[in-house]
C-alpha atoms as a PDB file:
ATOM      1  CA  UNK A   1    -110.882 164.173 -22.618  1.00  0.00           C
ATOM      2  CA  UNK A   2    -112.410 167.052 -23.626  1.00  0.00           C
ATOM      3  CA  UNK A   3    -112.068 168.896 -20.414  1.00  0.00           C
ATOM      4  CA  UNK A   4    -108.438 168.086 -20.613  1.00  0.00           C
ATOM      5  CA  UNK A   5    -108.137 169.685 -24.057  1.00  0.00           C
ATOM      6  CA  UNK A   6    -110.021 172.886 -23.154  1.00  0.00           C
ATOM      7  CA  UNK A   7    -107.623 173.171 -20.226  1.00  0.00           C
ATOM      8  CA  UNK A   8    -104.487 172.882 -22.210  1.00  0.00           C
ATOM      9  CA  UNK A   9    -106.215 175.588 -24.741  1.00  0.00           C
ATOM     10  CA  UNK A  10    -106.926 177.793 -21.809  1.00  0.00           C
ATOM     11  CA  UNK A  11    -103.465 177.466 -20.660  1.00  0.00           C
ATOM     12  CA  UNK A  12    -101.676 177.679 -23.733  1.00  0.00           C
ATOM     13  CA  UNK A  13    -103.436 181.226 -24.020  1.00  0.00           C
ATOM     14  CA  UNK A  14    -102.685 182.277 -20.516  1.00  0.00           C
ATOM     15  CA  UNK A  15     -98.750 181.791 -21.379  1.00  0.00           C
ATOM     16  CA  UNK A  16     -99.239 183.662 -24.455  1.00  0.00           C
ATOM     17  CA  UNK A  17    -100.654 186.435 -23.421  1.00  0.00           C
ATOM     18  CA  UNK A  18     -98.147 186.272 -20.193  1.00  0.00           C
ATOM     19  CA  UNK A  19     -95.362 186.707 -22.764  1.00  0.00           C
ATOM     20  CA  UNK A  20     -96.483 188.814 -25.285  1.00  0.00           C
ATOM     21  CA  UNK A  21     -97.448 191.250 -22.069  1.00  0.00           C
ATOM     22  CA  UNK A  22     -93.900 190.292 -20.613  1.00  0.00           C
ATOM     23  CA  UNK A  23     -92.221 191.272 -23.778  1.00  0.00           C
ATOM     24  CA  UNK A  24     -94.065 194.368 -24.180  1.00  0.00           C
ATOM     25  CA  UNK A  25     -93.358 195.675 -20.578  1.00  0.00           C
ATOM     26  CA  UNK A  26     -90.061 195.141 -20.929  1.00  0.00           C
ATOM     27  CA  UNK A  27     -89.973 196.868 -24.395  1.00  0.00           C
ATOM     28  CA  UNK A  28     -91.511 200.040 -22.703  1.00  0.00           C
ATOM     29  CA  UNK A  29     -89.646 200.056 -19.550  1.00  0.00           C
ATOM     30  CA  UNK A  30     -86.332 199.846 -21.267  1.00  0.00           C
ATOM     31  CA  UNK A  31     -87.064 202.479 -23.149  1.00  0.00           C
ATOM     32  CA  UNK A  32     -88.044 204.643 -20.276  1.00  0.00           C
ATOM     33  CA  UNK A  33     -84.656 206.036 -19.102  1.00  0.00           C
ATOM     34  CA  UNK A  34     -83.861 207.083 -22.640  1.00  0.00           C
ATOM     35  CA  UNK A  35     -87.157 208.856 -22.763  1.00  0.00           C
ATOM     36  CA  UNK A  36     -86.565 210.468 -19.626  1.00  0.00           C
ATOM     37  CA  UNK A  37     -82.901 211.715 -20.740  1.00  0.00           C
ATOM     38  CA  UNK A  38     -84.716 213.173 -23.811  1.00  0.00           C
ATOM     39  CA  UNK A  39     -87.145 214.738 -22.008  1.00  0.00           C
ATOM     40  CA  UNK A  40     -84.668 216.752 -19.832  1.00  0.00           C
ATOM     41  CA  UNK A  41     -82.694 218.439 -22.668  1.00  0.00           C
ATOM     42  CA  UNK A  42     -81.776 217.340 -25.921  1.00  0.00           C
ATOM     43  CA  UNK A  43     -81.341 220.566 -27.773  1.00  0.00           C
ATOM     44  CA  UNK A  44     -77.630 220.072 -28.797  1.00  0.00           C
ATOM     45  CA  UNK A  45     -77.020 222.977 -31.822  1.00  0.00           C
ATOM     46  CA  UNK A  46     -73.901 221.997 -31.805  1.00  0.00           C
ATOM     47  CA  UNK A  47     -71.922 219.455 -33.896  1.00  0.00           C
ATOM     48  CA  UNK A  48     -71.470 215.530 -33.892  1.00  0.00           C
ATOM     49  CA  UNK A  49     -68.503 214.140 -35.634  1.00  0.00           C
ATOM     50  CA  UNK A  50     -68.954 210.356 -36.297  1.00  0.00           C
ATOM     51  CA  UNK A  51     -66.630 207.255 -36.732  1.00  0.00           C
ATOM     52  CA  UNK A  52     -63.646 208.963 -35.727  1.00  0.00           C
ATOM     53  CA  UNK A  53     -60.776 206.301 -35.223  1.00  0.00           C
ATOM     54  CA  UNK A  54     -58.280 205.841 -32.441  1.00  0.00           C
ATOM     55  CA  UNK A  55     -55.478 203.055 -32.533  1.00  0.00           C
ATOM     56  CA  UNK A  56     -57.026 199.706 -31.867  1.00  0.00           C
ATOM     57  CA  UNK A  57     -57.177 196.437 -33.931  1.00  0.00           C
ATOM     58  CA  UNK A  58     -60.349 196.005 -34.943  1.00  0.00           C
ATOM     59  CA  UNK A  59     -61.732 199.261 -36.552  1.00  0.00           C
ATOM     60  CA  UNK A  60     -63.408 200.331 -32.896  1.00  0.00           C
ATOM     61  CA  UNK A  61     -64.370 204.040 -33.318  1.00  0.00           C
ATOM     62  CA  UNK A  62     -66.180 206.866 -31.394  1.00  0.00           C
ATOM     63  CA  UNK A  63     -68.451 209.666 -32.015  1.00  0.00           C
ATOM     64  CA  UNK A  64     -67.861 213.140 -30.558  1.00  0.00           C
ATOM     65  CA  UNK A  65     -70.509 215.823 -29.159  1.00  0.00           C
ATOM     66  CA  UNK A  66     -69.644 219.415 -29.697  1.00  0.00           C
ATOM     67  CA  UNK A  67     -71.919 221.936 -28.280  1.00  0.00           C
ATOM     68  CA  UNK A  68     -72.266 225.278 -29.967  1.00  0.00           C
ATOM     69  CA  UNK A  69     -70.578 228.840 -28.823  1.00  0.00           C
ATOM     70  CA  UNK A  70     -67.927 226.997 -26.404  1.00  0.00           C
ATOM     71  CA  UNK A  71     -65.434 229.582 -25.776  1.00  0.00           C
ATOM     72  CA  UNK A  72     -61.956 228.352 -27.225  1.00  0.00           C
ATOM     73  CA  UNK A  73     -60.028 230.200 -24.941  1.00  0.00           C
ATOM     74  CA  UNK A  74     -61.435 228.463 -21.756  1.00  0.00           C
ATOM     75  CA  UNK A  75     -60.531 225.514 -20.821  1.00  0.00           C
ATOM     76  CA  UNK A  76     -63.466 222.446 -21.579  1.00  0.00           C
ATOM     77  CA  UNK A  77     -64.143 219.387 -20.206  1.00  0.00           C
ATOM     78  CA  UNK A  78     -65.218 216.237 -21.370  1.00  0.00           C
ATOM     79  CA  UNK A  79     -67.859 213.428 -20.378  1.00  0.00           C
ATOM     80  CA  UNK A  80     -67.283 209.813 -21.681  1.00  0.00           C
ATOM     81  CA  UNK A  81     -69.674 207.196 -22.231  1.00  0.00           C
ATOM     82  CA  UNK A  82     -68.877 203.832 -22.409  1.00  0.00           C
ATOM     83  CA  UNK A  83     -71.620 201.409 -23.148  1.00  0.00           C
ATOM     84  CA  UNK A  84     -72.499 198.171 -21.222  1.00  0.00           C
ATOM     85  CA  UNK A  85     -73.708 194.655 -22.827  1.00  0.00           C
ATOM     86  CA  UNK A  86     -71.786 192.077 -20.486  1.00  0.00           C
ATOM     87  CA  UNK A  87     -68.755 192.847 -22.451  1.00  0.00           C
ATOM     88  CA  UNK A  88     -69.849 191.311 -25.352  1.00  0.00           C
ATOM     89  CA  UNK A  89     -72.564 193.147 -26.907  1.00  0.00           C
ATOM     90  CA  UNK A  90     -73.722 197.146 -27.290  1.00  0.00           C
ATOM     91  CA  UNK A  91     -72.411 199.712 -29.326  1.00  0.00           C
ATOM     92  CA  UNK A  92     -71.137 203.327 -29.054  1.00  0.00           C
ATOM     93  CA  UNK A  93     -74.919 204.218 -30.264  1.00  0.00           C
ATOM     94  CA  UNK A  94     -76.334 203.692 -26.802  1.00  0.00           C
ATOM     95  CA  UNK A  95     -74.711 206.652 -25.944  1.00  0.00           C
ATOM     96  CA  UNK A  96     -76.297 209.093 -28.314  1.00  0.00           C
ATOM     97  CA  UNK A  97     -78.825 210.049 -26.240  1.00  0.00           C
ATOM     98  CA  UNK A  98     -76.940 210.626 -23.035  1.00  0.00           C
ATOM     99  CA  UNK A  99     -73.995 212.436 -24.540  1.00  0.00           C
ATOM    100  CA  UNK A 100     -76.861 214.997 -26.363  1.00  0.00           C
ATOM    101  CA  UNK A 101     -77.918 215.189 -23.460  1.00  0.00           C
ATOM    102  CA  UNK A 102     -74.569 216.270 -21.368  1.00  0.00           C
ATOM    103  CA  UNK A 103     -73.925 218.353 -24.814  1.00  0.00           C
ATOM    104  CA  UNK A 104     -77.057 220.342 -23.920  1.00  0.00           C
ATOM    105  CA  UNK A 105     -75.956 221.127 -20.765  1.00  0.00           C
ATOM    106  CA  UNK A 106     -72.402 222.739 -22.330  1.00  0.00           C
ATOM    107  CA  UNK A 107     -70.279 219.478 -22.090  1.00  0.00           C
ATOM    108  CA  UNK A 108     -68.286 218.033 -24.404  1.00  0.00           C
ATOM    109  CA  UNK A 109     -69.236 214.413 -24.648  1.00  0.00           C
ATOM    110  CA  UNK A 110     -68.065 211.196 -26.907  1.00  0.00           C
ATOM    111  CA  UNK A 111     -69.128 207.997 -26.888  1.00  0.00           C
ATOM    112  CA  UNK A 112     -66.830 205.106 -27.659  1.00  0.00           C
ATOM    113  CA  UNK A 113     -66.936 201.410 -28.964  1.00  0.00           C
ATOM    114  CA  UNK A 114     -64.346 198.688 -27.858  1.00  0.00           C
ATOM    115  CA  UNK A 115     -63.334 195.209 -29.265  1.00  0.00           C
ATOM    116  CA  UNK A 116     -66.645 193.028 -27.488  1.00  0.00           C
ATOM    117  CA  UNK A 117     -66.267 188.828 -26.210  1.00  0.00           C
ATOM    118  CA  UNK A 118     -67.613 186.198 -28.154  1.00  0.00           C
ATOM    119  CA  UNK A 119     -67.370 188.155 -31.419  1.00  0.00           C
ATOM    120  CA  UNK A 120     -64.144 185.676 -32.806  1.00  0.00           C
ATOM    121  CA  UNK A 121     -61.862 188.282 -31.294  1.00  0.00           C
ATOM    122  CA  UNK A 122     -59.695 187.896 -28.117  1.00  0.00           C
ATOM    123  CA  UNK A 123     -60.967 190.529 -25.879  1.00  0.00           C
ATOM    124  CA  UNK A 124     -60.008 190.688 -21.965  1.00  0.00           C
ATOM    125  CA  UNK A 125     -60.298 193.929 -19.713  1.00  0.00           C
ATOM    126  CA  UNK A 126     -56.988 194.472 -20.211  1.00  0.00           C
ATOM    127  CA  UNK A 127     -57.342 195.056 -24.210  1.00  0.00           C
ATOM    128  CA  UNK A 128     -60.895 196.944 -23.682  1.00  0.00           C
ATOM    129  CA  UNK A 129     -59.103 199.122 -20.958  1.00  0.00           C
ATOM    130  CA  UNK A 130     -56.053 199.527 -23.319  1.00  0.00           C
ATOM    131  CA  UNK A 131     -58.368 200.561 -25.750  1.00  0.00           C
ATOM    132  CA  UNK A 132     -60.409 202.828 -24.336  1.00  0.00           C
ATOM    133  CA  UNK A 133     -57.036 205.136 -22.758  1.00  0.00           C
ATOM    134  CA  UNK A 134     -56.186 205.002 -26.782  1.00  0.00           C
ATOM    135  CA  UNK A 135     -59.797 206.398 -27.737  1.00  0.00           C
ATOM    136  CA  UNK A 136     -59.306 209.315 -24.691  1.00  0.00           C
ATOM    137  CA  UNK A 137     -55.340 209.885 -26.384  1.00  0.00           C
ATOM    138  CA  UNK A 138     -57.644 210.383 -30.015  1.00  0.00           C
ATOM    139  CA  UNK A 139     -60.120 212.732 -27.384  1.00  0.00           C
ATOM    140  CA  UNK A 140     -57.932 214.726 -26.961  1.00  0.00           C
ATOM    141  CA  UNK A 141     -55.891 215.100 -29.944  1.00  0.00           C
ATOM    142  CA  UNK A 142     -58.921 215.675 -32.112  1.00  0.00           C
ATOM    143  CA  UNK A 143     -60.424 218.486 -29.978  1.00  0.00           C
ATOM    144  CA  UNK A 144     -57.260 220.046 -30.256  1.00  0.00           C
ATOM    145  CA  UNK A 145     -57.082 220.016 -33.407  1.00  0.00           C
ATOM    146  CA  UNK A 146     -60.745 221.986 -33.176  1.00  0.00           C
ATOM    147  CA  UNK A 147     -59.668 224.210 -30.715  1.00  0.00           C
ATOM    148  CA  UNK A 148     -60.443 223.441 -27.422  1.00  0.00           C
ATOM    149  CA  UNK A 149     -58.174 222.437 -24.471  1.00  0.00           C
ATOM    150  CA  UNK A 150     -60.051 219.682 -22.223  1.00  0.00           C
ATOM    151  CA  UNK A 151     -58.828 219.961 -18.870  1.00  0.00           C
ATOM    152  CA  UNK A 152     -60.411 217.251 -17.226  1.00  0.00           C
ATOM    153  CA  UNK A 153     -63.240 214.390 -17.793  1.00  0.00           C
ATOM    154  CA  UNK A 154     -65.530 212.023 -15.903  1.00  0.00           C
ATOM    155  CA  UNK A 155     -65.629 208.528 -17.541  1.00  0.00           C
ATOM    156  CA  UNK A 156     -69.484 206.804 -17.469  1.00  0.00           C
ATOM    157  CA  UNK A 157     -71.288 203.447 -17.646  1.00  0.00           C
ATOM    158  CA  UNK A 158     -73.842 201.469 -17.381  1.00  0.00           C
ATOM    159  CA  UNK A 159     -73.351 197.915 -16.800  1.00  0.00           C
ATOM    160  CA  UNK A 160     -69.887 196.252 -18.041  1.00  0.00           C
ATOM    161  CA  UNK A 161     -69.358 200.076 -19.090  1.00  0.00           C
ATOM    162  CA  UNK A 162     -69.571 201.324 -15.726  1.00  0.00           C
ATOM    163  CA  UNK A 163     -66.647 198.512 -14.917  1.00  0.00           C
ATOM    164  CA  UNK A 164     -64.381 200.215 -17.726  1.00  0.00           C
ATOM    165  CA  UNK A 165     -65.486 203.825 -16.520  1.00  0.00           C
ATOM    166  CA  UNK A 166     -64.012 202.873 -13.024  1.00  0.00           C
ATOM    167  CA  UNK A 167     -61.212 201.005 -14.377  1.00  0.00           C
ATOM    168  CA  UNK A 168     -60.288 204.228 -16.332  1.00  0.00           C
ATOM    169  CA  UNK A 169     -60.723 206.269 -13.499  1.00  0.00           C
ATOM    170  CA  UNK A 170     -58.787 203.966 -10.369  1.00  0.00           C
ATOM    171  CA  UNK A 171     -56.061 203.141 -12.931  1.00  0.00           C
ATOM    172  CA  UNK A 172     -54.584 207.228 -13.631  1.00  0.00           C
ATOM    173  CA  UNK A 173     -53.631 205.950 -17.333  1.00  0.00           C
ATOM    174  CA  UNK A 174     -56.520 208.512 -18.473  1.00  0.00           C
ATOM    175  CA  UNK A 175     -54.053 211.414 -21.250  1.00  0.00           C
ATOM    176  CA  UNK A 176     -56.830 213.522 -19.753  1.00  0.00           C
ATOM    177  CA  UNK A 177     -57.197 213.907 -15.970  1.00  0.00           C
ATOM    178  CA  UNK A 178     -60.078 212.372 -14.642  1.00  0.00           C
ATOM    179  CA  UNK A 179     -61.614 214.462 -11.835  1.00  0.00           C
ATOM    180  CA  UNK A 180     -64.994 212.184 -11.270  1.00  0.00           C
ATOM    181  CA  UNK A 181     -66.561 208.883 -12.715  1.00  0.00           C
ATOM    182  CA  UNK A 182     -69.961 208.322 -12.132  1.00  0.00           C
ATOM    183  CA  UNK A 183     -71.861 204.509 -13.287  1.00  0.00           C
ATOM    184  CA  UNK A 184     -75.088 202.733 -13.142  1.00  0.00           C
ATOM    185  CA  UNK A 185     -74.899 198.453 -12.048  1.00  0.00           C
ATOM    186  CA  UNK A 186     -71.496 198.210 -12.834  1.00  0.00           C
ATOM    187  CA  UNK A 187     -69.590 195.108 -11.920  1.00  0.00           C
ATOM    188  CA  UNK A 188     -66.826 195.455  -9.166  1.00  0.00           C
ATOM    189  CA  UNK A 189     -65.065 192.491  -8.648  1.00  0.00           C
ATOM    190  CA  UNK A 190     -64.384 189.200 -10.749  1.00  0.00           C
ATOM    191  CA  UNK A 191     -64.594 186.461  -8.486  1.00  0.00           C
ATOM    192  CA  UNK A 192     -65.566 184.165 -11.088  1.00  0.00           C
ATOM    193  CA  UNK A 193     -68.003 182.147  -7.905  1.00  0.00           C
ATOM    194  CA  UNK A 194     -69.917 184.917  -8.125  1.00  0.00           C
ATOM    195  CA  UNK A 195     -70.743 185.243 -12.034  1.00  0.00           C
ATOM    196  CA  UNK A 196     -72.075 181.891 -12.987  1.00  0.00           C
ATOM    197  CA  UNK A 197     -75.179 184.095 -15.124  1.00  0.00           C
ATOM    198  CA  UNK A 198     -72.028 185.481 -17.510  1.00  0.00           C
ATOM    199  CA  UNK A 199     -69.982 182.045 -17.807  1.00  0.00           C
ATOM    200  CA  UNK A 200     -73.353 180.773 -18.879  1.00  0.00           C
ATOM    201  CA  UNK A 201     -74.148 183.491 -21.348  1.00  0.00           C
ATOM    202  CA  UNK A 202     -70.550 183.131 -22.432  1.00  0.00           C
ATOM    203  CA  UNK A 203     -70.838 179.404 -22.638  1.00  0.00           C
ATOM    204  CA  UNK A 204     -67.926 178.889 -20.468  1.00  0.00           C
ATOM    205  CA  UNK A 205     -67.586 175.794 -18.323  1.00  0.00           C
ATOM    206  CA  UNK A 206     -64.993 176.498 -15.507  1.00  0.00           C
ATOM    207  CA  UNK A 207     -63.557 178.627 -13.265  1.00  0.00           C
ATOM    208  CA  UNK A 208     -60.474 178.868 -14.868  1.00  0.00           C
ATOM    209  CA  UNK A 209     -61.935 179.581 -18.859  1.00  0.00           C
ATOM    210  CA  UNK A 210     -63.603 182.917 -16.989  1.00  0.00           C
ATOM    211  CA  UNK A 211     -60.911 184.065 -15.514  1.00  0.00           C
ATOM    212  CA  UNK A 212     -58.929 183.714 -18.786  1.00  0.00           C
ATOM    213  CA  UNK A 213     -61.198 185.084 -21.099  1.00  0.00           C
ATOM    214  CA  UNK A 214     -61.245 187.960 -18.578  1.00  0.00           C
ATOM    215  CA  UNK A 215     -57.639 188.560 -18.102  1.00  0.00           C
ATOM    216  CA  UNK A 216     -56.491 187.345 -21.512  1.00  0.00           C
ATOM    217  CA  UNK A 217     -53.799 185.287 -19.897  1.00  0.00           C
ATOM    218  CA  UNK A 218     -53.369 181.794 -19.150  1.00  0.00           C
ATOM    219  CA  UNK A 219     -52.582 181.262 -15.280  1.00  0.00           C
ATOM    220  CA  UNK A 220     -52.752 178.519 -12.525  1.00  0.00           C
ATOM    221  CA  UNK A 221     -53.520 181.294  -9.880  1.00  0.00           C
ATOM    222  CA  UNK A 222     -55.449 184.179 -11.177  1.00  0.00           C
ATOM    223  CA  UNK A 223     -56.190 185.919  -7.652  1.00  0.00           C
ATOM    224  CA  UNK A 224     -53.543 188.854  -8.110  1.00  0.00           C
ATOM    225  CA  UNK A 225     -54.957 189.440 -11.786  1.00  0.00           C
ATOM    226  CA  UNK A 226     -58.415 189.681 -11.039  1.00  0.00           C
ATOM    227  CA  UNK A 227     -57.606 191.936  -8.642  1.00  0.00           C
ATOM    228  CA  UNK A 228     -56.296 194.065 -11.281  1.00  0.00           C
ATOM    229  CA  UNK A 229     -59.121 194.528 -13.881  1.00  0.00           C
ATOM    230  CA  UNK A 230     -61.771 195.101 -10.720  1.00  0.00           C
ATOM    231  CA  UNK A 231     -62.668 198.377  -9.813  1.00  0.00           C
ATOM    232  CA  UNK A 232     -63.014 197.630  -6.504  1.00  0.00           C
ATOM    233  CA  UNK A 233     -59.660 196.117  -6.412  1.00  0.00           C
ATOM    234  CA  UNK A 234     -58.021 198.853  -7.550  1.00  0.00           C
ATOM    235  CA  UNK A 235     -59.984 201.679  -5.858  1.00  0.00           C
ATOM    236  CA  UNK A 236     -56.656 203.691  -3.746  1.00  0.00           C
ATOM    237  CA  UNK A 237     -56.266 206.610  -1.249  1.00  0.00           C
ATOM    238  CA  UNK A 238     -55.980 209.084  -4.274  1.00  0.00           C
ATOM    239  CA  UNK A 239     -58.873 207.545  -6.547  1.00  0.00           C
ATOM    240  CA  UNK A 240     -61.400 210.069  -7.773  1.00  0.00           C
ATOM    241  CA  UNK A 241     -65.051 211.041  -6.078  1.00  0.00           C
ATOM    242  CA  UNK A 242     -67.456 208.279  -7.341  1.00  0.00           C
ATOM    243  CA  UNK A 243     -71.179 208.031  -8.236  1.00  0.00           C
ATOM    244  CA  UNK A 244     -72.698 205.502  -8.126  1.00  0.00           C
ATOM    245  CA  UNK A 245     -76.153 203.921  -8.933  1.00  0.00           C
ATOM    246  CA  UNK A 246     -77.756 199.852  -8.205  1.00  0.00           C
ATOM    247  CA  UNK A 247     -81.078 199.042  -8.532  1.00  0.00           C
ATOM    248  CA  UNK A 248     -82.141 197.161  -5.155  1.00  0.00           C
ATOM    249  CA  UNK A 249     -82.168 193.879  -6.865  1.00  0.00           C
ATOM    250  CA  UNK A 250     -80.241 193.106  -9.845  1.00  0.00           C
ATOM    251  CA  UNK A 251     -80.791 189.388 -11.719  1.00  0.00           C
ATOM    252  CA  UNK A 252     -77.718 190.359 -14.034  1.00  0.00           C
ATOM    253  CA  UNK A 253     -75.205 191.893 -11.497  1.00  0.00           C
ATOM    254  CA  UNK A 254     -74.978 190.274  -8.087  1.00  0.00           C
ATOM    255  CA  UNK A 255     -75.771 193.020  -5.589  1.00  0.00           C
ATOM    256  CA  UNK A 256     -72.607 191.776  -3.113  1.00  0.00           C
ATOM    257  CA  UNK A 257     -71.141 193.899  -6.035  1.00  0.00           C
ATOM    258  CA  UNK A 258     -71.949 197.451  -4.906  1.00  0.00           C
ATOM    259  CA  UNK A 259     -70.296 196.295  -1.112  1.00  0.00           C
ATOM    260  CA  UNK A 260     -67.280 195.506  -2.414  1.00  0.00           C
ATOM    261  CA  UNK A 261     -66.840 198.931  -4.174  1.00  0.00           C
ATOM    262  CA  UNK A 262     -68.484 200.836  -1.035  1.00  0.00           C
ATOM    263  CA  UNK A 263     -65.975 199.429   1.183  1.00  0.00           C
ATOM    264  CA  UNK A 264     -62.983 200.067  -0.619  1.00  0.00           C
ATOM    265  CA  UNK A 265     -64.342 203.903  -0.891  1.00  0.00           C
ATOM    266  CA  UNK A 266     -64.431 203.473   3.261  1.00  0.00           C
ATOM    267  CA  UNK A 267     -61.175 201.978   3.420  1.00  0.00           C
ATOM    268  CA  UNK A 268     -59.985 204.416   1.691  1.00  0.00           C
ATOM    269  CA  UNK A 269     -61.482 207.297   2.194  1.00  0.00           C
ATOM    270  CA  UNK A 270     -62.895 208.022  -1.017  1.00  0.00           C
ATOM    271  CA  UNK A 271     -65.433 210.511  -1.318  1.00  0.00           C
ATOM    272  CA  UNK A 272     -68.726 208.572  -2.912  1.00  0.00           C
ATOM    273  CA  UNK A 273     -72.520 208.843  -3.046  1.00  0.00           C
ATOM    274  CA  UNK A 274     -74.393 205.755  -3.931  1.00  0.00           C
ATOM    275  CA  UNK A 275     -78.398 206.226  -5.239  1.00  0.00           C
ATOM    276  CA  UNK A 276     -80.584 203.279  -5.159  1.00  0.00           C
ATOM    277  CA  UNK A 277     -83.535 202.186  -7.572  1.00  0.00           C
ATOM    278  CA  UNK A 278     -85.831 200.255  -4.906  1.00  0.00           C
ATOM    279  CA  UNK A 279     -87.996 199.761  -7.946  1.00  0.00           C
ATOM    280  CA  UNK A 280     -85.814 198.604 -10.970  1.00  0.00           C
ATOM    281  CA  UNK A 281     -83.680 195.310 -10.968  1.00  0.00           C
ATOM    282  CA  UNK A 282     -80.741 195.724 -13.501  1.00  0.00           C
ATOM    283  CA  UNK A 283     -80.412 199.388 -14.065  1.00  0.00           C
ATOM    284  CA  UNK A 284     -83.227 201.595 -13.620  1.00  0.00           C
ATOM    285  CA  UNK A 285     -85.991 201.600 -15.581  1.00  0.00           C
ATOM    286  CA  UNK A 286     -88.959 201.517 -12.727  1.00  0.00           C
ATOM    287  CA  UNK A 287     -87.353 204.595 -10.942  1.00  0.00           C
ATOM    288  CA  UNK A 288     -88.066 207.971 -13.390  1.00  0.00           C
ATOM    289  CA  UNK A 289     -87.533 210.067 -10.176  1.00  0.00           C
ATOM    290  CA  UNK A 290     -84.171 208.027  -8.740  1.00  0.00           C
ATOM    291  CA  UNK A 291     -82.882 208.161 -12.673  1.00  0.00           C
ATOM    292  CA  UNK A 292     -83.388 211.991 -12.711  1.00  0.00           C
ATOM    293  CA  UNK A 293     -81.923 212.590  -8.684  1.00  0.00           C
ATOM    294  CA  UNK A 294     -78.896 210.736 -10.781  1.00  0.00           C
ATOM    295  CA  UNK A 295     -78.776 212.901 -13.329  1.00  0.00           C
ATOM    296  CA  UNK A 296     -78.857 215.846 -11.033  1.00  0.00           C
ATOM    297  CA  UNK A 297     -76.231 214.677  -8.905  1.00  0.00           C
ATOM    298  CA  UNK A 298     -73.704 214.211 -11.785  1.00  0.00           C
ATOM    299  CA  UNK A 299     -74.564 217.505 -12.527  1.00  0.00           C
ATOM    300  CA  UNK A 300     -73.710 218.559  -9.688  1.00  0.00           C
ATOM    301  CA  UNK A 301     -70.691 216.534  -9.694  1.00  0.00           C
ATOM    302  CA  UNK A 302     -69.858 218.248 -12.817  1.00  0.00           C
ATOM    303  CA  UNK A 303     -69.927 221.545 -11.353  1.00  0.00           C
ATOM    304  CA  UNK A 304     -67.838 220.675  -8.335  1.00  0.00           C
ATOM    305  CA  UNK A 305     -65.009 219.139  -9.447  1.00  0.00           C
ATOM    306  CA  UNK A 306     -64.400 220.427 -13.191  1.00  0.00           C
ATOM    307  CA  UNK A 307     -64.190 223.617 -11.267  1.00  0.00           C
ATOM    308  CA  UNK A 308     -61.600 222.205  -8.430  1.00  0.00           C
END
């Protein structure tokens, strides 16, 4: 009996300590890309103008990046973030970091909240996409009111924010022309078969409750629809250069995800280039030196095709 006790003891520990080593790995690796970012450049002189409101519903709001000494009479260009969280958590505050650090580099940058799922609110793609073409409309009246012309931007994600970036960018509702997007583990397509993780986080029991939450609507067939708020549904001939990013396994995001959008880009000729984390699972925090070949490549990006 006693042996049986000191084994339970002995185990109980073991668990513990599994956890609490768990939890603190997973505190310090998803901090790591943000550390990174910071590392690379983060002095921004210029000026951050917070809680700015666009036409929405629900008080949604974004913060704007201005870096110093842009030159008013050239044209600018803008880089937005849109923050991930499975659509129904995050906050326009995981941006700061990467639009400082696009700032830094002579960008105008904004980051942008959107009405978020489970929250009491009706939220499909639809709305958040709706939403997030009335923040760019605000973009781009408010920096003209400061005196600078945008003449193009490149939507970005992570996660469900890498969805809306594409979504943004495929669609050609943007009231500033989108000339790139670039995302990290975005979802692609909504086959709800293939997201029984989110209908469990979202405590949904069916097929059908998915797809409606998703499209808002209430449908027997919901094929065409989903379709519609996909990215890689909507991908066309004349859809912007892409960049994209998947770690080689990803728990959250099923990795037939990053084929779907590949092969639309093939089937329609879309120029693309896809880096892959063989380290990280959901995003990228075991791959410093993929995260920063990422960061370079937008840059480059950047340079490309705001000059085009």
């Amino acid at each position: 009996m006693r042996r049986k006790a000191k084994i339970i003891v002995y185990t109980g520990i073991f668990v513990l300590v599994f956890l609490a080593t768990a939890l603190a790995r997973v505190y310090l690796l998803g901090s790591a890309p943000e550390r990174l970012v910071k590392s690379l450049g983060q002095d921004l002189t210029g000026t951050v103008f917070r809680d700015q409101n666009y036409e929405n519903e629900n008080g949604n709001r974004y913060d704007l990046y201005i870096p110093a000494e842009l030159d008013r009479m050239q044209d600018q260009n803008l880089i937005l973030y849109i923050h991930g969280g499975s659509f129904n958590s995050g906050s326009k505050a995981d941006g700061e970091t990467w639009c400082r650090y696009y700032a830094a580099q002579g960008y105008i940058t904004a980051s942008v909240d959107y009405t978020l799922q489970m929250h009491g609110k009706d939220a499909s793609i639809y709305q958040m996409n709706k939403e997030i073409e009335n923040a760019v409309r605000a973009i781009r009246q408010r920096t003209e009111e400061l005196g600078y012309h945008i003449a193009g931007m490149a939507p970005f994600g992570v996660s469900a924010g890498g969805t809306l970036a594409m979504d943004l960018a495929y669609s050609g509702n943007s009231a500033i022309p989108v000339r790139f997007v670039f995302q990290v583990a975005a979802p692609t397509y909504f086959e709800p078969s293939e997201w029984p993780l989110l209908m469990k986080v979202d405590k949904l029991t069916s097929a059908h409750d998915f797809c409606r939450m998703m499209t808002g609507k209430e449908l027997e067939d919901y094929t065409q629809e989903i379709r519609k708020i996909s990215p890689a549904g909507i991908v066309k001939d004349d859809s912007v250069p892409s960049l994209i990013a998947y770690g080689r396994i990803d728990h959250c995001v099923p990795v037939n995800q990053k084929y779907y959008l590949m092969g639309a880009y093939i089937l329609h000729n879309v120029p693309y280039d896809y880096i892959e984390f063989p380290k990280s699972n959901h995003g990228m925090y075991n791959d410093p030196d993929k995260l920063q070949e990422f960061l370079e490549k937008s840059l480059e990006y950047a340079e490309r095709y705001f000059t085009d």
